[in-house]
Protein backbone atom coordinates (compact mmCIF):
# COMPACT_ATOMS: atom_id res chain seq x y z
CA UNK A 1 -230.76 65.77 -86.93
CA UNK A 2 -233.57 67.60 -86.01
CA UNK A 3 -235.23 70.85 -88.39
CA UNK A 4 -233.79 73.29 -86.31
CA UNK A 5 -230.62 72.34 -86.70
CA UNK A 6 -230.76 71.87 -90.28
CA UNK A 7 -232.20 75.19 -90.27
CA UNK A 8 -229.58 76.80 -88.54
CA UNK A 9 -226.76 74.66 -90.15
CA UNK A 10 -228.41 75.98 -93.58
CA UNK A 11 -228.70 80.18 -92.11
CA UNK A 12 -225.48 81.03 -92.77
CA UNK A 13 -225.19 80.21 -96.43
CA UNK A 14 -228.73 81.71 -97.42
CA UNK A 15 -228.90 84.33 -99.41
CA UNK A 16 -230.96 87.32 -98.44
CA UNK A 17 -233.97 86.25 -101.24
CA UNK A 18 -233.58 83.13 -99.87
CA UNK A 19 -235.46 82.28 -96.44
CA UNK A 20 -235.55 78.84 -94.40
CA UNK A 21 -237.73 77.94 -91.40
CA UNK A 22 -238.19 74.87 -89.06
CA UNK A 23 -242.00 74.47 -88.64
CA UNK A 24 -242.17 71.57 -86.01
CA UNK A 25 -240.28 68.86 -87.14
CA UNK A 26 -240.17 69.84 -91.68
CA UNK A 27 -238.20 72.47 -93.13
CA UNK A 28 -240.24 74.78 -94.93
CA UNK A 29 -237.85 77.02 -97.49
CA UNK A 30 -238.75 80.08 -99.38
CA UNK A 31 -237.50 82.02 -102.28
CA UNK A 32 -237.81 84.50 -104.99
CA UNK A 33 -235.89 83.75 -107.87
CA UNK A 34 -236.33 85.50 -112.01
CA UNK A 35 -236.22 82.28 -113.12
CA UNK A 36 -237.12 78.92 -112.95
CA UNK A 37 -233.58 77.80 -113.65
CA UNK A 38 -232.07 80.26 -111.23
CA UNK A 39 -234.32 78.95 -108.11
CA UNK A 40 -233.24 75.24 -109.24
CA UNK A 41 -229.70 76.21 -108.89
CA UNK A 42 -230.30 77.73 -105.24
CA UNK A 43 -232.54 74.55 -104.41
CA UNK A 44 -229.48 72.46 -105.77
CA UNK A 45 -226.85 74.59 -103.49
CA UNK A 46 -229.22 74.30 -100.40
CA UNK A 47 -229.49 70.53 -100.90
CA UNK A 48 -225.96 69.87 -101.43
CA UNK A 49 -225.83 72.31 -98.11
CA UNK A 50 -228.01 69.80 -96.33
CA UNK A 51 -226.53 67.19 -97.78
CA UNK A 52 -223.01 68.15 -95.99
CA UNK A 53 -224.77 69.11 -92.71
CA UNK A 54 -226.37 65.48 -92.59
CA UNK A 55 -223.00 64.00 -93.08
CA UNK A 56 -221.31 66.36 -90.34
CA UNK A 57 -223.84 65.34 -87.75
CA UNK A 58 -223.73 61.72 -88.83
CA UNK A 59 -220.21 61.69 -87.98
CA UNK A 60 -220.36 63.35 -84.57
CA UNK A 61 -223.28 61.03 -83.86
CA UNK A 62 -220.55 58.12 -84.63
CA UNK A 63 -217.61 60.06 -82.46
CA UNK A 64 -220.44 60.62 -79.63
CA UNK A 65 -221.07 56.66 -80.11
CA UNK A 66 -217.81 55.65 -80.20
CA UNK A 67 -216.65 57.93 -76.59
């Protein structure tokens, strides 16, 4: 899955203080939180984000394989 995609898989869940960018082939990700704790639960929620998007693409990669 390449950065962009992860980057535009990850857009639509990303909070306005929250900002995400492919540079090349890494995913660079931004944000301004009040707290420590309160920017570990957004990483944690983008993660889990990625996490699903990996999964999704590993599964059409599999279908694509499988055609």
């Amino acid at each position: 899955m390449t950065a962009r995609r992860v980057v535009d898989a990850l857009h639509a869940d990303n909070p306005a203080f929250v900002f995400v960018e492919a540079v090349g082939s890494d995913i660079e990700i931004r944000l301004t939180a009040r707290s420590a704790s309160s920017a570990r639960t957004t990483l944690e929620d983008l993660l889990a984000c990625l996490r699903a998007a990996e999964r999704t693409a590993a599964g059409r990669a599999e279908t694509a394989n499988e055609a």
